[in-house]
PDB file of N, CA and C in Angstrom:
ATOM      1  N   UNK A   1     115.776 123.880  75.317  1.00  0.00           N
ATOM      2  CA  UNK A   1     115.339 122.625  74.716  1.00  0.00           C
ATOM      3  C   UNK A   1     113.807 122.588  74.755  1.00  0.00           C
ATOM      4  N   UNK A   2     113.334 122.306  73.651  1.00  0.00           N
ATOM      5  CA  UNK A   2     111.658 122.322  73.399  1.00  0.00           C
ATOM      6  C   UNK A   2     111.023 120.669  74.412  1.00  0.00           C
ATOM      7  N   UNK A   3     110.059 121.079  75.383  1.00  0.00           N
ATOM      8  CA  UNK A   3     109.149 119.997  75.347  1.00  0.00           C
ATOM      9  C   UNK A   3     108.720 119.248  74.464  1.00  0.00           C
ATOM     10  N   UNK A   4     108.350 118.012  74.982  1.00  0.00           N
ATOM     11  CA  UNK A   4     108.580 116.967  73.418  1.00  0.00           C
ATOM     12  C   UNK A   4     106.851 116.177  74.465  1.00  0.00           C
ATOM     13  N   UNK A   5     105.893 115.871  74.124  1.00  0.00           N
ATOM     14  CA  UNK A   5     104.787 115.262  74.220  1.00  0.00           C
ATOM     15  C   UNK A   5     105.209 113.634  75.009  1.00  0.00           C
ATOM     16  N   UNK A   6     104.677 113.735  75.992  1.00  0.00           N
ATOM     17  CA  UNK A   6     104.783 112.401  77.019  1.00  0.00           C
ATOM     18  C   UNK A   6     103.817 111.298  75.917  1.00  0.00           C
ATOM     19  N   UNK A   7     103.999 109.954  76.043  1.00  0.00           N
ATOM     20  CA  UNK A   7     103.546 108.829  75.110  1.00  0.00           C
ATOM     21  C   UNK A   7     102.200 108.605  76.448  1.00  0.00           C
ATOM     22  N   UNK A   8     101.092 108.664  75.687  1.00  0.00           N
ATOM     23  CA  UNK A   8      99.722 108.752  76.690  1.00  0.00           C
ATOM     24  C   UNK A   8      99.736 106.841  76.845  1.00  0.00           C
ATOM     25  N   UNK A   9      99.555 106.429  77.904  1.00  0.00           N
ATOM     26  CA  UNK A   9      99.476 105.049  77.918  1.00  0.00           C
ATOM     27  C   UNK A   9      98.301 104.820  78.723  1.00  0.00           C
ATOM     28  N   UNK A  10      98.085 103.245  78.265  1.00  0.00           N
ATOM     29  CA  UNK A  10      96.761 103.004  79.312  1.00  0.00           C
ATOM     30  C   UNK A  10      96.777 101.133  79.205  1.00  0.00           C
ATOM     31  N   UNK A  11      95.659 101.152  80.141  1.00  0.00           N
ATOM     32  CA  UNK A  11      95.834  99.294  80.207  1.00  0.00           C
ATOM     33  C   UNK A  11      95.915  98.992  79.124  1.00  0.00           C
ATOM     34  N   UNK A  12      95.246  98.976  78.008  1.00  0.00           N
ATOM     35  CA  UNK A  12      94.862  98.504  76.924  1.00  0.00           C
ATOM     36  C   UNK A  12      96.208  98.513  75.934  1.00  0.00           C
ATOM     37  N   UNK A  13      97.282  99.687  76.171  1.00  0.00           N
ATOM     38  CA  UNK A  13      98.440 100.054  75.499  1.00  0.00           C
ATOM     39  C   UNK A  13      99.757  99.622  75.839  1.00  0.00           C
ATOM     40  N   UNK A  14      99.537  99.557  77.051  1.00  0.00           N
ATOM     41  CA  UNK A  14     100.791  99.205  77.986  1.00  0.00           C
ATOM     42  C   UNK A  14     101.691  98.229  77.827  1.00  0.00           C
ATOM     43  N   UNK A  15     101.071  97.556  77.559  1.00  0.00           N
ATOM     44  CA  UNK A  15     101.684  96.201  77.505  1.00  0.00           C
ATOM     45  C   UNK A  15     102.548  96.064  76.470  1.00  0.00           C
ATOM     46  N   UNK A  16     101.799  96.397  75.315  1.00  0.00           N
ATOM     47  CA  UNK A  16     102.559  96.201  73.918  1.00  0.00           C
ATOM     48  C   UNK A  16     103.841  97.383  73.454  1.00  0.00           C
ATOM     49  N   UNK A  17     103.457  98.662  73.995  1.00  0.00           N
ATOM     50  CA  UNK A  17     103.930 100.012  73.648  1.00  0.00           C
ATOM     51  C   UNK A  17     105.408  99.990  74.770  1.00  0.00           C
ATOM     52  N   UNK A  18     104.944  99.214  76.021  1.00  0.00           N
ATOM     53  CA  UNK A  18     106.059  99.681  77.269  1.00  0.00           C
ATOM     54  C   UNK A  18     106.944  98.151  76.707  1.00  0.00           C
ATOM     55  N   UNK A  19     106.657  96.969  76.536  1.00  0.00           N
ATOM     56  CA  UNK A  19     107.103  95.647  76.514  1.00  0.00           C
ATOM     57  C   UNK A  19     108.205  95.643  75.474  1.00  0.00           C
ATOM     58  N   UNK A  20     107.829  96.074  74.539  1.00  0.00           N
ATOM     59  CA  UNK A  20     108.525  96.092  72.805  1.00  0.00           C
ATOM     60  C   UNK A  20     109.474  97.041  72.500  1.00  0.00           C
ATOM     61  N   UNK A  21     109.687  98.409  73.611  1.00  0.00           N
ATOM     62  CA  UNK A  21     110.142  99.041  73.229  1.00  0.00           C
ATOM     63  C   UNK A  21     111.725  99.203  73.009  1.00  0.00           C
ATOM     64  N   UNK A  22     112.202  99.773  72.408  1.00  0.00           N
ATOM     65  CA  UNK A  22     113.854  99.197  71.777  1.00  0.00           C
ATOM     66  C   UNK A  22     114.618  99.915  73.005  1.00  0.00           C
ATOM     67  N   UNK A  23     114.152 101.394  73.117  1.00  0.00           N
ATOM     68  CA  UNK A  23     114.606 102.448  73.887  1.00  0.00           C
ATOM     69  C   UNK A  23     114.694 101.769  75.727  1.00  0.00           C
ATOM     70  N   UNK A  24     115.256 102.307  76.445  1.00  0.00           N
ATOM     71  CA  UNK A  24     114.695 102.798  78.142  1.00  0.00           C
ATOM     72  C   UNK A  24     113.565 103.270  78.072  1.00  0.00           C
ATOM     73  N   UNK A  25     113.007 103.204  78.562  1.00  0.00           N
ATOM     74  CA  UNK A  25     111.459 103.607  78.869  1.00  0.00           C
ATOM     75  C   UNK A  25     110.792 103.936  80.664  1.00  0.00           C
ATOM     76  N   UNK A  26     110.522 105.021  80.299  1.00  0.00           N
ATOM     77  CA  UNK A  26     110.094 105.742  81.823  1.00  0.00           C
ATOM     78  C   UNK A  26     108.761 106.005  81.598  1.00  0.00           C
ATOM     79  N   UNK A  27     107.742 105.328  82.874  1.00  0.00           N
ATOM     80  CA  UNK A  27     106.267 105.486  82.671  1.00  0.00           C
ATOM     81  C   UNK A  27     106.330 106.162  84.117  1.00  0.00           C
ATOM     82  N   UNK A  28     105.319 107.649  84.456  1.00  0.00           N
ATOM     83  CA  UNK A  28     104.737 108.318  84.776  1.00  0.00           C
ATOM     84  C   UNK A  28     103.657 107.846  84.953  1.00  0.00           C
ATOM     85  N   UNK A  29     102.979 107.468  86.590  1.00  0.00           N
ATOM     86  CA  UNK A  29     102.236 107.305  87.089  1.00  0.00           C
ATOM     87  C   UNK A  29     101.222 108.191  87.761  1.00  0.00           C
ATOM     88  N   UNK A  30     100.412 108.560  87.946  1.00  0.00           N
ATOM     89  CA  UNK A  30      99.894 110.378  88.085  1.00  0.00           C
ATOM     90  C   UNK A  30      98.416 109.846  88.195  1.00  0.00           C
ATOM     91  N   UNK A  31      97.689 111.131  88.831  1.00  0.00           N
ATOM     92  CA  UNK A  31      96.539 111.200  89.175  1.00  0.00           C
ATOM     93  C   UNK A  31      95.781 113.098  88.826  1.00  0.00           C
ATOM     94  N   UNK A  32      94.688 112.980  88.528  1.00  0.00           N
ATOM     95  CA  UNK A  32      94.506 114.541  88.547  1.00  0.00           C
ATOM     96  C   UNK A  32      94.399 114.863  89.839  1.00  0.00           C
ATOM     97  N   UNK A  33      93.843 114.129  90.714  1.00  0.00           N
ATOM     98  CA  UNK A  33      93.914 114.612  91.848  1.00  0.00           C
ATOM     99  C   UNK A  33      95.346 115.507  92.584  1.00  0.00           C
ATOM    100  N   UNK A  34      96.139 115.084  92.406  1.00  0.00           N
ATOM    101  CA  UNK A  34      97.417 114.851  92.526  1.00  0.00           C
ATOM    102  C   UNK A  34      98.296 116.170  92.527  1.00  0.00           C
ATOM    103  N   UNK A  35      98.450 116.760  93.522  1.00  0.00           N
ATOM    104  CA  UNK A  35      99.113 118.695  93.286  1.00  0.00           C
ATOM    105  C   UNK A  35     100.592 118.243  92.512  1.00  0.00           C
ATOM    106  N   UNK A  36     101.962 117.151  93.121  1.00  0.00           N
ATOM    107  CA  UNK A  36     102.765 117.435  92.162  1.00  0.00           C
ATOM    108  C   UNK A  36     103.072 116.766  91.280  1.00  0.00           C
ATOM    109  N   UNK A  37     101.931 116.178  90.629  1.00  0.00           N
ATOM    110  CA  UNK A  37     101.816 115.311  89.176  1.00  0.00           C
ATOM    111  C   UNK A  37     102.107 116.207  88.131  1.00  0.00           C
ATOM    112  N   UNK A  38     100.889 117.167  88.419  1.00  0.00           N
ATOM    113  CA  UNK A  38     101.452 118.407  87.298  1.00  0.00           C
ATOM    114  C   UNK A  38     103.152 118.843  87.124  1.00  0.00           C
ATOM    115  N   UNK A  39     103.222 119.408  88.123  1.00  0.00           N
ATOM    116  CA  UNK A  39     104.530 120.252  88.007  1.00  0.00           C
ATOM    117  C   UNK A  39     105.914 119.258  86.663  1.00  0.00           C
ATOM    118  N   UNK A  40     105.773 117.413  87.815  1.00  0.00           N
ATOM    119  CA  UNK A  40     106.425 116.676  87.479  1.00  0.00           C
ATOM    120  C   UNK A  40     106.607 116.725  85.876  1.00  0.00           C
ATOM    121  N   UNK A  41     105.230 116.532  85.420  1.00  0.00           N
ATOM    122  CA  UNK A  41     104.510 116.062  83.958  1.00  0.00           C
ATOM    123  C   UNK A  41     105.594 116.844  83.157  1.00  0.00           C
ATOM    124  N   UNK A  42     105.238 118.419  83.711  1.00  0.00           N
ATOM    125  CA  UNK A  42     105.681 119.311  82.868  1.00  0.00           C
ATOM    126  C   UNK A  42     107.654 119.274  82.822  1.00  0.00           C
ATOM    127  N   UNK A  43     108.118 118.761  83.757  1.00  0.00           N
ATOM    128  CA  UNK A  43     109.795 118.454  83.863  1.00  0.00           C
ATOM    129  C   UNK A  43     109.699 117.191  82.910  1.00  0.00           C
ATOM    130  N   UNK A  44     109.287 116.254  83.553  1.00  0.00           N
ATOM    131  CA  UNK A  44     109.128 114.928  82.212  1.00  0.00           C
ATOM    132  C   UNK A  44     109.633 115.128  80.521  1.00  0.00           C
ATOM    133  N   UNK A  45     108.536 116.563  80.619  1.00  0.00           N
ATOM    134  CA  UNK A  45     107.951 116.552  79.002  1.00  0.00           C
ATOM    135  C   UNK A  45     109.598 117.510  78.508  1.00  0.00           C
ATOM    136  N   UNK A  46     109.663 118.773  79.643  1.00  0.00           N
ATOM    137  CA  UNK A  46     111.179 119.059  79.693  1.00  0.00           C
ATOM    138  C   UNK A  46     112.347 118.696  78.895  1.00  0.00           C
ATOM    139  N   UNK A  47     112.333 117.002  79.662  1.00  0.00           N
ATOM    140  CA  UNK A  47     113.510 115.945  79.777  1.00  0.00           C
ATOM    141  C   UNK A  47     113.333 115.001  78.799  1.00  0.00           C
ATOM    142  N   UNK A  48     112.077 114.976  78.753  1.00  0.00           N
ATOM    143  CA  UNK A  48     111.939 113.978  77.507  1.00  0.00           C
ATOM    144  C   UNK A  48     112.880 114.653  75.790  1.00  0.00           C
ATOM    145  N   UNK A  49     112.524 116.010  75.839  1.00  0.00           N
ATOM    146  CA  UNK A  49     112.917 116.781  74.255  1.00  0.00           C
ATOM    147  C   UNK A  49     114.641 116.681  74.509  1.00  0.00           C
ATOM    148  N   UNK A  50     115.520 117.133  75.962  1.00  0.00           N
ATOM    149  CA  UNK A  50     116.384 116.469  75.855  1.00  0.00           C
ATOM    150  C   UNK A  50     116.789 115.238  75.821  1.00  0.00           C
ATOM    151  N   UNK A  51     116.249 113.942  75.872  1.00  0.00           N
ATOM    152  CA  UNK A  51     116.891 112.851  75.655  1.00  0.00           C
ATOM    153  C   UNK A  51     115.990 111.995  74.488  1.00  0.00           C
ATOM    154  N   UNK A  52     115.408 112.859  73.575  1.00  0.00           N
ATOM    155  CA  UNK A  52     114.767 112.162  72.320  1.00  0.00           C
ATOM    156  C   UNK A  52     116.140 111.406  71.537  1.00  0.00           C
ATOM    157  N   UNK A  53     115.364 109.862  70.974  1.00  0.00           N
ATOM    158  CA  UNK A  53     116.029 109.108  70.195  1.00  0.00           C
ATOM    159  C   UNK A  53     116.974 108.132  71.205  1.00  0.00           C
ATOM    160  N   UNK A  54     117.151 108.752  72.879  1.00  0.00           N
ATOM    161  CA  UNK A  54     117.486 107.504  73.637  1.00  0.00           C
ATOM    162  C   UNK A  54     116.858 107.144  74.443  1.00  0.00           C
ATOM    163  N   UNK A  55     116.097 107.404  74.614  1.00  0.00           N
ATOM    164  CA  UNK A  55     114.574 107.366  75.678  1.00  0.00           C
ATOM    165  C   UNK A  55     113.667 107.930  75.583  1.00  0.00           C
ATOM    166  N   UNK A  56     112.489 107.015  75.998  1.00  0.00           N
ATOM    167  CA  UNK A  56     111.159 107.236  75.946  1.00  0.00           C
ATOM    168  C   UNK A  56     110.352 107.565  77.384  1.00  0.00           C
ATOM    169  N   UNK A  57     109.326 108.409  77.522  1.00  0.00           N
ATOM    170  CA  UNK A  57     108.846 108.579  78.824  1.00  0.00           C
ATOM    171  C   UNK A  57     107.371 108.934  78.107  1.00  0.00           C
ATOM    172  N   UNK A  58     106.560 107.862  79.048  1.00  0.00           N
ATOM    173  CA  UNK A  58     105.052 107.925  78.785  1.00  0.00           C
ATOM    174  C   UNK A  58     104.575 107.925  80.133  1.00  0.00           C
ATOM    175  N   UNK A  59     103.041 108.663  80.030  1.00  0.00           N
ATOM    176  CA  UNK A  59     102.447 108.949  81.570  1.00  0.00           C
ATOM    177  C   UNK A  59     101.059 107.750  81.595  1.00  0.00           C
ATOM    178  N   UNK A  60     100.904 107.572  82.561  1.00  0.00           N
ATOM    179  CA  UNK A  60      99.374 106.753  83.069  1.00  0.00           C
ATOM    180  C   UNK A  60      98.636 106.823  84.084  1.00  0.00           C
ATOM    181  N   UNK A  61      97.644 107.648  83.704  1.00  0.00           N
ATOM    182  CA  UNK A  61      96.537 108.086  84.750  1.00  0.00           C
ATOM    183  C   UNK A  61      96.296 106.883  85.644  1.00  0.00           C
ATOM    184  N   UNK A  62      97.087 107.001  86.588  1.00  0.00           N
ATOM    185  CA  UNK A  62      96.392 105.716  87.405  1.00  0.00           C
ATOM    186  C   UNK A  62      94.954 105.582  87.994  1.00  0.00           C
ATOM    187  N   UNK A  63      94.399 106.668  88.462  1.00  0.00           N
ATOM    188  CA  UNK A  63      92.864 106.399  88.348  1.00  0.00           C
ATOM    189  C   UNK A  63      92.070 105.481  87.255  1.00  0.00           C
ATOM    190  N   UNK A  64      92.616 106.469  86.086  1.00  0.00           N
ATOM    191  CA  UNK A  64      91.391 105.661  85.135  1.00  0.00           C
ATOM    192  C   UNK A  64      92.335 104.294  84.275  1.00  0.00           C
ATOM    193  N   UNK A  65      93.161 103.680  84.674  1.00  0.00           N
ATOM    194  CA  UNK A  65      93.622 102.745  84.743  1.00  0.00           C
ATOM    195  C   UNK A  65      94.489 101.460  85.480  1.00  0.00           C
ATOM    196  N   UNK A  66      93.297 101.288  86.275  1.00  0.00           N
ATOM    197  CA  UNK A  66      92.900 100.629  87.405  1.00  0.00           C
ATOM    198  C   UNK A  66      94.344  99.193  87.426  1.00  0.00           C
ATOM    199  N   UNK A  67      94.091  98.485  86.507  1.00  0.00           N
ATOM    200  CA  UNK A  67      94.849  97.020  86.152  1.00  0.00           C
ATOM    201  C   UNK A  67      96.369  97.436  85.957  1.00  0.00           C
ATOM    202  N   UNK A  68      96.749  98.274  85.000  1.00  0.00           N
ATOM    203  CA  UNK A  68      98.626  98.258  84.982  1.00  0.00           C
ATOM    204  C   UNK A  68      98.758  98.757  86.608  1.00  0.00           C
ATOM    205  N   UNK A  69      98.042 100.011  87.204  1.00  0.00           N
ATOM    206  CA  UNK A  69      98.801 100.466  88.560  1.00  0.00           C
ATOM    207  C   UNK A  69      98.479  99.196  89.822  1.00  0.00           C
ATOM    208  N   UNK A  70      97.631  98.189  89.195  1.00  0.00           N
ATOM    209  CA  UNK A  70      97.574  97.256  90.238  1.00  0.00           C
ATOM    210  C   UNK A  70      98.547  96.246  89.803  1.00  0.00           C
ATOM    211  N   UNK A  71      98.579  96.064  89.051  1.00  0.00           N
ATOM    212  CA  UNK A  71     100.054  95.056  88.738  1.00  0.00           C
ATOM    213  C   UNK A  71     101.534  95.383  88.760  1.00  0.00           C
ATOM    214  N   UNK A  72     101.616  96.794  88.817  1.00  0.00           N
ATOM    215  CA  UNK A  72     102.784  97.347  89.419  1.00  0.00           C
ATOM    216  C   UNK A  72     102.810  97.687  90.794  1.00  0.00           C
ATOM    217  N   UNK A  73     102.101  97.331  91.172  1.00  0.00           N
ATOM    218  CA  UNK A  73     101.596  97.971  92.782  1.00  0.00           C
ATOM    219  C   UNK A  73     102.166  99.474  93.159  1.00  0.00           C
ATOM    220  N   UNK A  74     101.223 100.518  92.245  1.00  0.00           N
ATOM    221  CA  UNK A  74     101.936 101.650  92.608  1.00  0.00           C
ATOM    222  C   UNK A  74     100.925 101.973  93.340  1.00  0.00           C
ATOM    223  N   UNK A  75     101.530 102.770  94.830  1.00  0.00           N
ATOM    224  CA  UNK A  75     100.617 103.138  95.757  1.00  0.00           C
ATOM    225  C   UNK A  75     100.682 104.310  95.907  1.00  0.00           C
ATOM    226  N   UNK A  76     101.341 105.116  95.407  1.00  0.00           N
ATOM    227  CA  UNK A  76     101.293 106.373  95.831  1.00  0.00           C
ATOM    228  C   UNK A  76     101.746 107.483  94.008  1.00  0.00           C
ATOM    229  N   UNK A  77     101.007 108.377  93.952  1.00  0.00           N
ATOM    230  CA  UNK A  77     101.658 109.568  92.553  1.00  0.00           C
ATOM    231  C   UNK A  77     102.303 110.987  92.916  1.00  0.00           C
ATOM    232  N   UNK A  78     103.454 110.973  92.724  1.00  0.00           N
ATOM    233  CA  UNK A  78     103.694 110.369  91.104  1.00  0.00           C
ATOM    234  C   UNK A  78     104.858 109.344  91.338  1.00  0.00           C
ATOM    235  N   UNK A  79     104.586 108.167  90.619  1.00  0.00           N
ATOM    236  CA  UNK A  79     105.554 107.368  90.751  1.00  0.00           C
ATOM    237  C   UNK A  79     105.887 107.175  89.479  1.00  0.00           C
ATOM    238  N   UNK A  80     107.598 106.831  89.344  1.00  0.00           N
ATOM    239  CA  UNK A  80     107.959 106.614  87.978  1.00  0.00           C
ATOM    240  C   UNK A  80     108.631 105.509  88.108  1.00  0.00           C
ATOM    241  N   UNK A  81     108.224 104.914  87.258  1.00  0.00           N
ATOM    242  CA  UNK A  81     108.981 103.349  87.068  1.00  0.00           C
ATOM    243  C   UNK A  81     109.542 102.939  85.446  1.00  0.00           C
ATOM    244  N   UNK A  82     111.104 102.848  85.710  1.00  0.00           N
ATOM    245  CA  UNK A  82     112.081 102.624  84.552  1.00  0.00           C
ATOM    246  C   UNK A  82     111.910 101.464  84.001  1.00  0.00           C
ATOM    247  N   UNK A  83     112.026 101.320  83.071  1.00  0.00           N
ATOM    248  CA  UNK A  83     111.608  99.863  82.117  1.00  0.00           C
ATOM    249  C   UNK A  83     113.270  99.765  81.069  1.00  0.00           C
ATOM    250  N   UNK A  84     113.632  98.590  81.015  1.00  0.00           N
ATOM    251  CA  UNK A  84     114.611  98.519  80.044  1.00  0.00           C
ATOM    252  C   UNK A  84     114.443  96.932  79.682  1.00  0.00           C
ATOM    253  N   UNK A  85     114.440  96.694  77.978  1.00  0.00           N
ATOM    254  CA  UNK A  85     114.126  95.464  77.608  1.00  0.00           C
ATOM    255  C   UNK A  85     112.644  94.821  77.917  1.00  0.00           C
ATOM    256  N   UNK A  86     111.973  95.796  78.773  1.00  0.00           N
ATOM    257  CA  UNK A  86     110.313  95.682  79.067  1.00  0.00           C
ATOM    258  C   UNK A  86     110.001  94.818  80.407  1.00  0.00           C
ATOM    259  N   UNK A  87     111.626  94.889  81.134  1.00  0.00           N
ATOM    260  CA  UNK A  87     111.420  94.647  82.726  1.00  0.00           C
ATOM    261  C   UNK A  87     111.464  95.725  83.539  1.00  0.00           C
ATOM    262  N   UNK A  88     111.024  96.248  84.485  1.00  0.00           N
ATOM    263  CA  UNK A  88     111.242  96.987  85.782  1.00  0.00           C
ATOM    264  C   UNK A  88     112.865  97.261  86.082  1.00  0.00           C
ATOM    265  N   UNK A  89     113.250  98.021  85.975  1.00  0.00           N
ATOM    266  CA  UNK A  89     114.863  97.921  86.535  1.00  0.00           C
ATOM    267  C   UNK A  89     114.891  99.349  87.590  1.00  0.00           C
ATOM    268  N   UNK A  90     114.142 100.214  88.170  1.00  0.00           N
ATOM    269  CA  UNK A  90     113.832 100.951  89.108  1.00  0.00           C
ATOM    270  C   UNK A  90     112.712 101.753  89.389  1.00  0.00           C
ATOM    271  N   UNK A  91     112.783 102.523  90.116  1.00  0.00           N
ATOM    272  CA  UNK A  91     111.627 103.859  90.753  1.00  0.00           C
ATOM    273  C   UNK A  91     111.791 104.811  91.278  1.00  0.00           C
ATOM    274  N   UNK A  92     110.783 105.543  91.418  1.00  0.00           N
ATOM    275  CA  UNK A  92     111.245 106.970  91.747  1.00  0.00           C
ATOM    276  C   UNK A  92     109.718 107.259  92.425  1.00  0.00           C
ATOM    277  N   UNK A  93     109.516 107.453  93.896  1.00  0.00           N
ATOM    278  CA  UNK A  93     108.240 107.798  93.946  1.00  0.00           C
ATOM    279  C   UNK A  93     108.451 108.849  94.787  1.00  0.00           C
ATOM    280  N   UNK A  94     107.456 109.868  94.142  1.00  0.00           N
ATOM    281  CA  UNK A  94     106.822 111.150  94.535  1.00  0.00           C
ATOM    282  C   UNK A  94     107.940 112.334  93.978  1.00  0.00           C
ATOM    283  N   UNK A  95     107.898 113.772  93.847  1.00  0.00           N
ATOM    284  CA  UNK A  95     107.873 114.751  92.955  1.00  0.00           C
ATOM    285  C   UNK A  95     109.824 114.373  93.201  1.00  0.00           C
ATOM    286  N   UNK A  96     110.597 115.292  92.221  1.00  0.00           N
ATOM    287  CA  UNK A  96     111.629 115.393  92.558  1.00  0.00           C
ATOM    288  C   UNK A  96     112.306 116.263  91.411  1.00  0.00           C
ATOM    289  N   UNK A  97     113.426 117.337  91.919  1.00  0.00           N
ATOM    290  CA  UNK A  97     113.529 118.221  91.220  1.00  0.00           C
ATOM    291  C   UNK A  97     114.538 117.932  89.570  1.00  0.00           C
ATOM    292  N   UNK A  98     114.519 119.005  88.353  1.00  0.00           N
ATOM    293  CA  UNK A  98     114.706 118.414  87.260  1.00  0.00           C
ATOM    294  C   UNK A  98     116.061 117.806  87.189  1.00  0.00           C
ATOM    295  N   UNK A  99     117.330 118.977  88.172  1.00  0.00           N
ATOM    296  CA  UNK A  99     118.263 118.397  87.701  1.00  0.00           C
ATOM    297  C   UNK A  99     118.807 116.657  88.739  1.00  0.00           C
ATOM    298  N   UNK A 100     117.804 116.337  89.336  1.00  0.00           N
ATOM    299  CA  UNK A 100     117.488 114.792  90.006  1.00  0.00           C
ATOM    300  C   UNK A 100     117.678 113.970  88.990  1.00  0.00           C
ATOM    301  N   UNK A 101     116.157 114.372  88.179  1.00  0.00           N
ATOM    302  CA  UNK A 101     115.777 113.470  87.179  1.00  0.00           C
ATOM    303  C   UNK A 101     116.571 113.198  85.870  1.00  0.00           C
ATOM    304  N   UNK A 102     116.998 114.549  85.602  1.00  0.00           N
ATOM    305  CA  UNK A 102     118.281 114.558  84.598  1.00  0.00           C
ATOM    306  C   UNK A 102     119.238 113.284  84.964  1.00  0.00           C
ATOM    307  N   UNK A 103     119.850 113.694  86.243  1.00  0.00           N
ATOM    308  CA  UNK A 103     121.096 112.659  86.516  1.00  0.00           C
ATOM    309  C   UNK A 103     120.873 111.271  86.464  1.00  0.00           C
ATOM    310  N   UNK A 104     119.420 110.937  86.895  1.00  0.00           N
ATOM    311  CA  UNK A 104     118.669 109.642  86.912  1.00  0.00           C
ATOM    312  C   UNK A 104     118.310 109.100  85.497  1.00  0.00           C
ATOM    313  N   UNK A 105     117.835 109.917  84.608  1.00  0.00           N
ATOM    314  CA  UNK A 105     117.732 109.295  83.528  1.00  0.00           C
ATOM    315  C   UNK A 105     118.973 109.122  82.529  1.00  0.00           C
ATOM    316  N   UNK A 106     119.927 110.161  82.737  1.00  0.00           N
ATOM    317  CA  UNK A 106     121.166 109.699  82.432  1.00  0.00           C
ATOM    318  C   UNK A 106     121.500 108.509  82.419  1.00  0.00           C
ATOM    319  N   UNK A 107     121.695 108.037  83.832  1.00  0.00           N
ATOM    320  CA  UNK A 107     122.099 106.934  84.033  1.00  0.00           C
ATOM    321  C   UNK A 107     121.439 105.590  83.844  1.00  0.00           C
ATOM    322  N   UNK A 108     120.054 105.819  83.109  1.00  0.00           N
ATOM    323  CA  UNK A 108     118.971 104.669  82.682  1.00  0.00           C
ATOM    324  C   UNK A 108     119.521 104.828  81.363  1.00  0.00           C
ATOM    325  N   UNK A 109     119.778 105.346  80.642  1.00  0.00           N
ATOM    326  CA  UNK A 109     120.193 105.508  79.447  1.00  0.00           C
ATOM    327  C   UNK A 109     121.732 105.239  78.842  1.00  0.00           C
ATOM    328  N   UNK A 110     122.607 104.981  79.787  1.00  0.00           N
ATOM    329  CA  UNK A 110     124.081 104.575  80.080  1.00  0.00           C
ATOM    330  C   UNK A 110     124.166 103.082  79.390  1.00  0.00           C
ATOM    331  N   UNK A 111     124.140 102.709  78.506  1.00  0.00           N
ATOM    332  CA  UNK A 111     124.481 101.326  78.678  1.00  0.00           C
ATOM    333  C   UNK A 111     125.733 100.714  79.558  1.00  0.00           C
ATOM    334  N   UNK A 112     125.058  99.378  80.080  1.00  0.00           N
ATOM    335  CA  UNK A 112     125.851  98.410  81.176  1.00  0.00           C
ATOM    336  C   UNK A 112     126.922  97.912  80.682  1.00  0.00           C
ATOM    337  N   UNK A 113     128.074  98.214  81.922  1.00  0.00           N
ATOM    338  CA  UNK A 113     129.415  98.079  81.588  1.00  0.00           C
ATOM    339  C   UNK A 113     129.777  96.880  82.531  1.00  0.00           C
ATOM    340  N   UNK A 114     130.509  95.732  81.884  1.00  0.00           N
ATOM    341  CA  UNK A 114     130.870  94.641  82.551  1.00  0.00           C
ATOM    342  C   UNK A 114     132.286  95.318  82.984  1.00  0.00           C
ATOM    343  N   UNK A 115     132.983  94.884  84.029  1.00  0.00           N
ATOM    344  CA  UNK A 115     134.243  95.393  84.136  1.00  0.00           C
ATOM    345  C   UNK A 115     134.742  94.465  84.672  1.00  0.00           C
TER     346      UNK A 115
END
């Protein structure tokens, strides 16, 4: 499965791009500083080409965007935080391997079953 390009976000974008979106939505929190931001990025981008058209996953330099990682209070990278309908509905902080994230985004992507 081909890598598919992470959605670049930033304060200025966030709001409108993560809020509106129709899809699940997974934002990537990251730093360059950061040894397993990379690795992550590159599983992300992975996972993203498999689950195109039911989810979305965009990254945000939390350094150089000071205001969204302070209003999410992310304290530590890489943190990923699931969005559905443009609320918070989980997290995931620090590296974790692909077939993790597979099973995890699976299940962000499941629509909710009343039973």
């Amino acid at each position: 499965m081909p890598e598919a390009d992470l959605i670049t976000l930033t304060d200025a974008t966030f709001p409108k791009i993560v809020q509106n979106a129709e899809l699940p939505f997974v934002v990537d929190f990251w730093a360059e500083w950061c040894p397993p931001c990379g690795p992550m990025a590159k599983v992300l981008a992975e996972l993203a080409g498999e689950f195109d058209g039911r989810l979305l996953i965009g990254k945000l330099n939390s350094d150089e965007n000071p205001e969204t990682t302070r209003a999410h209070r992310i304290m530590s990278t890489p943190t990923l935080l699931f969005f559905r309908d443009g609320a918070v509905t989980g997290s995931l902080v620090g590296a974790r391997p692909k077939s993790m994230l597979r099973k995890t985004l699976a299940n962000l992507v499941t629509p909710y079953v009343n039973g």
